[in-house]
Every structure is written in structure tokens, then in C-alpha cells.
C-alpha atoms as a PDB file:
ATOM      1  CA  UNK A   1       0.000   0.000   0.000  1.00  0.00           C
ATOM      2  CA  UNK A   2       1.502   3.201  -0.871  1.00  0.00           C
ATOM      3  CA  UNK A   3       2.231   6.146   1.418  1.00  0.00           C
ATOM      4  CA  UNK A   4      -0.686   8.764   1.882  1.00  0.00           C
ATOM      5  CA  UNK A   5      -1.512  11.764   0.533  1.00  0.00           C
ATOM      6  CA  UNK A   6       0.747  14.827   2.454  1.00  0.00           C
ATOM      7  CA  UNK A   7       3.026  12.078   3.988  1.00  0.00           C
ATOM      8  CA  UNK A   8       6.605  10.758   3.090  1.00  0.00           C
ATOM      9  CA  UNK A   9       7.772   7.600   3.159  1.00  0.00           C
ATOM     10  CA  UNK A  10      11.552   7.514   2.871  1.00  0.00           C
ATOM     11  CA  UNK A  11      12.166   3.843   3.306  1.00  0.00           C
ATOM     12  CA  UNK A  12       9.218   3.293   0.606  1.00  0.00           C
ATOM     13  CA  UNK A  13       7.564   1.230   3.500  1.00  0.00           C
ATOM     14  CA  UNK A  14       4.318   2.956   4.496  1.00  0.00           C
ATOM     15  CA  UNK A  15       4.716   1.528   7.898  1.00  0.00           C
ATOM     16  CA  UNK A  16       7.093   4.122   8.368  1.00  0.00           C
ATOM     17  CA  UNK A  17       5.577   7.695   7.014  1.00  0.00           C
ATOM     18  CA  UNK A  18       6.404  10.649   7.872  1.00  0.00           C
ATOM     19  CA  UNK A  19       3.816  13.943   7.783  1.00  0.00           C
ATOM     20  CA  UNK A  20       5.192  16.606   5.579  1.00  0.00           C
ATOM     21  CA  UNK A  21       6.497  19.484   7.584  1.00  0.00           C
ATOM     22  CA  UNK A  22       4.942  23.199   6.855  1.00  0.00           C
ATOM     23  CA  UNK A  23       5.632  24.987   3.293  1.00  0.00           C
ATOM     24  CA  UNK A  24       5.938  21.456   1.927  1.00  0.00           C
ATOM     25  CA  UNK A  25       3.539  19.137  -0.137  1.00  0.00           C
ATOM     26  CA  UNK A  26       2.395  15.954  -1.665  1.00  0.00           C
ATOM     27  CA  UNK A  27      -0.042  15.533  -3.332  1.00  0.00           C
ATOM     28  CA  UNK A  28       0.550  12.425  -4.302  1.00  0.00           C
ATOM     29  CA  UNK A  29       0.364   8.734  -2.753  1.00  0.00           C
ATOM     30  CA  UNK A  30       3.022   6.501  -2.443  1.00  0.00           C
ATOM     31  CA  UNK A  31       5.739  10.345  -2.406  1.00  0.00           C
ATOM     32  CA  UNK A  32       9.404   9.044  -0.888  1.00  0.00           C
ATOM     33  CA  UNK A  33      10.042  12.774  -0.220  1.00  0.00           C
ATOM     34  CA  UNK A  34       7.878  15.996   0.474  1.00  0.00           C
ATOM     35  CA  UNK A  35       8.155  18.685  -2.023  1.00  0.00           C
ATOM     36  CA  UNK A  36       8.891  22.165  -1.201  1.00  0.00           C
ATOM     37  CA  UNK A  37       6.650  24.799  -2.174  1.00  0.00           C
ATOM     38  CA  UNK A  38       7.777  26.721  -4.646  1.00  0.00           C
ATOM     39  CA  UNK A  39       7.750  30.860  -4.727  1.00  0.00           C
ATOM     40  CA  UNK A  40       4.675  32.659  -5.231  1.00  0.00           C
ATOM     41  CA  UNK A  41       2.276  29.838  -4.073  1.00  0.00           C
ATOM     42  CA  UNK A  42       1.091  28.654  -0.567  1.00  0.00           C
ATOM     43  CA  UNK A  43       1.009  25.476   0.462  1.00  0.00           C
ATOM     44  CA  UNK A  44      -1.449  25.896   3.614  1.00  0.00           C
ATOM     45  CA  UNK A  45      -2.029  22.071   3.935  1.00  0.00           C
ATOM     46  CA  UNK A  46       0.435  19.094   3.072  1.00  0.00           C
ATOM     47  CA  UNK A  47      -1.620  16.956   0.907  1.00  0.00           C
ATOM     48  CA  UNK A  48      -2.838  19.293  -1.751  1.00  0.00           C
ATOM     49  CA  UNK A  49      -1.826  21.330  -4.693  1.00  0.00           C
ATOM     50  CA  UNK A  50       0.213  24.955  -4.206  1.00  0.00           C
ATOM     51  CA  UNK A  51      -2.102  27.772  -4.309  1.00  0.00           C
ATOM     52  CA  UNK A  52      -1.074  30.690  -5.916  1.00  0.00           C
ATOM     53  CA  UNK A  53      -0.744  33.851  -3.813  1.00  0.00           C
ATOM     54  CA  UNK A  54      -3.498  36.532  -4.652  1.00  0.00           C
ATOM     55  CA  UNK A  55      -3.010  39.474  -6.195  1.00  0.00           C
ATOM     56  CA  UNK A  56      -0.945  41.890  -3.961  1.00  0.00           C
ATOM     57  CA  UNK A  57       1.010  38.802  -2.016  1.00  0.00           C
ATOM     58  CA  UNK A  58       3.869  37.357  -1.987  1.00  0.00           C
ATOM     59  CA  UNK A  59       5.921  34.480  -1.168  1.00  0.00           C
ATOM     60  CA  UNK A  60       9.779  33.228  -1.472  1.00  0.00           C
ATOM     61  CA  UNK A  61       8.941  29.681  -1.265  1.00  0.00           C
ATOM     62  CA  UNK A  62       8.500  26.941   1.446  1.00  0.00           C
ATOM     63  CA  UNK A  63       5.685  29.058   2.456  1.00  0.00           C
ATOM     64  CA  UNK A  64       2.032  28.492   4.353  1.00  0.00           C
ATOM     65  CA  UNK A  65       0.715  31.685   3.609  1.00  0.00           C
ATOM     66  CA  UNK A  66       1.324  34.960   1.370  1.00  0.00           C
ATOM     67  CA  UNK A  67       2.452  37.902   2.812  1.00  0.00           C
ATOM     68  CA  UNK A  68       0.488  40.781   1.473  1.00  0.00           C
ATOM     69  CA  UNK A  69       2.661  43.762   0.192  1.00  0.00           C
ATOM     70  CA  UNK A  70       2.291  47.287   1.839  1.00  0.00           C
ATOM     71  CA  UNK A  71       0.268  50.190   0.781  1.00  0.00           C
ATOM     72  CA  UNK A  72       2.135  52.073  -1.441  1.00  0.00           C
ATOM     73  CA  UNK A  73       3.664  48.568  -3.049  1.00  0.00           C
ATOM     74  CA  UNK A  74       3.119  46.488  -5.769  1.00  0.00           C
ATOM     75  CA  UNK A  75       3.797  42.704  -5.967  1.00  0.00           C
ATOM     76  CA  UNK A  76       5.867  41.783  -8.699  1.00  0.00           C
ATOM     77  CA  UNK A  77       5.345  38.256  -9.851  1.00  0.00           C
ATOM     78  CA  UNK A  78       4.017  37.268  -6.135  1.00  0.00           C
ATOM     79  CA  UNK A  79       7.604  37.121  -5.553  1.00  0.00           C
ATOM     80  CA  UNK A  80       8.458  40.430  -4.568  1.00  0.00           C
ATOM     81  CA  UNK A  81       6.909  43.824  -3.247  1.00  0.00           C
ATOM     82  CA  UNK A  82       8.154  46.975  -4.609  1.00  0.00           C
ATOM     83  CA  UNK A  83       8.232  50.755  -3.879  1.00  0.00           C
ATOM     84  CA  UNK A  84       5.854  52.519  -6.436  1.00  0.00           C
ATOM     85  CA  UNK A  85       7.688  54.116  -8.712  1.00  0.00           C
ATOM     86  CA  UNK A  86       8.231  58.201  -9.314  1.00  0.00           C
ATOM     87  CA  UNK A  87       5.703  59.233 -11.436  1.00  0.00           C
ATOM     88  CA  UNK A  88       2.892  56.863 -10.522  1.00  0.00           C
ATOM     89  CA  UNK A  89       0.890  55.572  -7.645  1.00  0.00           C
ATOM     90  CA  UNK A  90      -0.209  52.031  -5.918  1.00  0.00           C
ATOM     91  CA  UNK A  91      -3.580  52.827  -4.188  1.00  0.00           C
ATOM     92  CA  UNK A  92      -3.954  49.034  -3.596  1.00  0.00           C
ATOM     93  CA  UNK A  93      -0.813  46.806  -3.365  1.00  0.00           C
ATOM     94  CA  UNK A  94      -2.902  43.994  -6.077  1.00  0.00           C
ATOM     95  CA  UNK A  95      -3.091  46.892  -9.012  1.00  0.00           C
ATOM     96  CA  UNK A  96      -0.184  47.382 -10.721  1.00  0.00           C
ATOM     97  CA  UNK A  97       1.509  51.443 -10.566  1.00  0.00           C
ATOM     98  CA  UNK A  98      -0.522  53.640 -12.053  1.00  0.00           C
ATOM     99  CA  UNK A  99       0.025  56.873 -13.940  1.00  0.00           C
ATOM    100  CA  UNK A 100      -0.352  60.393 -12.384  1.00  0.00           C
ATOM    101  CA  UNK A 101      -3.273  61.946 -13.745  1.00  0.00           C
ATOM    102  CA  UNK A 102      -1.971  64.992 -16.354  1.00  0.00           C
ATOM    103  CA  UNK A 103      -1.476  68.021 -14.462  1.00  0.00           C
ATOM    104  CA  UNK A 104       0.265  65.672 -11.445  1.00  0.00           C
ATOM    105  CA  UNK A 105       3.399  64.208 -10.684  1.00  0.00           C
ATOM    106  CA  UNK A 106       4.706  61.856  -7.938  1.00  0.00           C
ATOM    107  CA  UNK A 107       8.341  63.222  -6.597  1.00  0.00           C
ATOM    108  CA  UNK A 108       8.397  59.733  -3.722  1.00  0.00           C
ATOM    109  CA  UNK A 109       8.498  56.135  -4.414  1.00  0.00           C
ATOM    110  CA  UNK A 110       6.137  54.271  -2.742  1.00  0.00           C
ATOM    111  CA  UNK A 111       3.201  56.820  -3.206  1.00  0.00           C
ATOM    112  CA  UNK A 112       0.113  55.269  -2.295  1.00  0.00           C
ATOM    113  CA  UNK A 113      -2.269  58.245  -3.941  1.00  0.00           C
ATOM    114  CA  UNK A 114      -2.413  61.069  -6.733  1.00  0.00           C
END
């Protein structure tokens, strides 16, 4: 009988299975080893699929939740949060930077507002 799902058995015996430990996963039966999850995802339980961080989070990998970027941020890739750039504004850390309305300029990264 094969190892269960968000277990590892490293001796291939399932007599002796292991649970996977947090920001791993398998979502598999019969798994000799536990797979990391990668960056960008969540892996909130063992024996499922990564989830993908929402829009505005991110993660570096091995991770059981998504860490939401700060106002004035944007999430590049859910693998990064960045400063708004000069020029535009991040109301909300999930929208990408947007451009200063004509007549306005942004002097400061991380601007949160026109």
C-alpha cells in the first residue's frame, strides 16, 4: 500500500511515514520525499496542490501563507513587493503602478495616492 496523501515515506515502506512538515507538499500517494513549495504559491495544507498567492502577495517559497505587500507597493510576480515608482501611484498593493493623472506628478516612491 503506498504512502498517503501529504506524507513521506523515505524507506518506501508505508509503515514508516512521515507527515510533511509546513511549506511542503504531496499531493501524491506513495511520495518518498515531500516537495517544497515553490515561490509565489502557498502550500497551507500538506496533501494538496500549491495555491497561488493573490493578487498583492507574496511568497519566497517553502511558504504556508502569502504575505500581502504594503500600501504604497506592488507585488511583482508574487515574488516580490516593490516601492511605487516616481511618477505613478499604488492605491492598492494587487493593481499594478498607475500613472499620475496629467497636471500631477509623484516626486516619492512608494506613493500610495495622486
Amino acid at each position: 500500500q503506498p504512502c498517503d496523501l501529504g506524507f513521506q515515506c523515505p524507506t518506501g515502506v508505508l509503515s514508516y511515514q512521515l507527515a510533511c512538515p509546513n511549506g511542503t507538499f504531496s499531493n501524491a500517494t506513495g511520495a518518498l520525499t515531500c516537495e517544497s513549495c515553490p515561490a509565489a504559491y502557498k502550500c497551507p495544507v500538506a496533501d494538496a496542490d500549491p495555491v497561488p498567492c493573490q493578487a498583492g502577495s507574496v511568497s519566497l517559497g517553502a511558504a504556508t501563507s502569502c504575505l500581502p505587500c504594503a500600501t504604497g507597493q506592488y507585488a511583482v510576480a508574487g515574488t516580490a513587493c516593490l516601492a511605487c515608482p516616481l511618477g505613478k501611484y499604488c492605491a492598492v498593493p494587487s493593481v499594478a503602478p498607475v500613472e499620475c493623472e496629467s497636471g500631477t506628478y509623484s516626486s516619492l516612491t512608494g506613493s500610495s495616492r495622486t
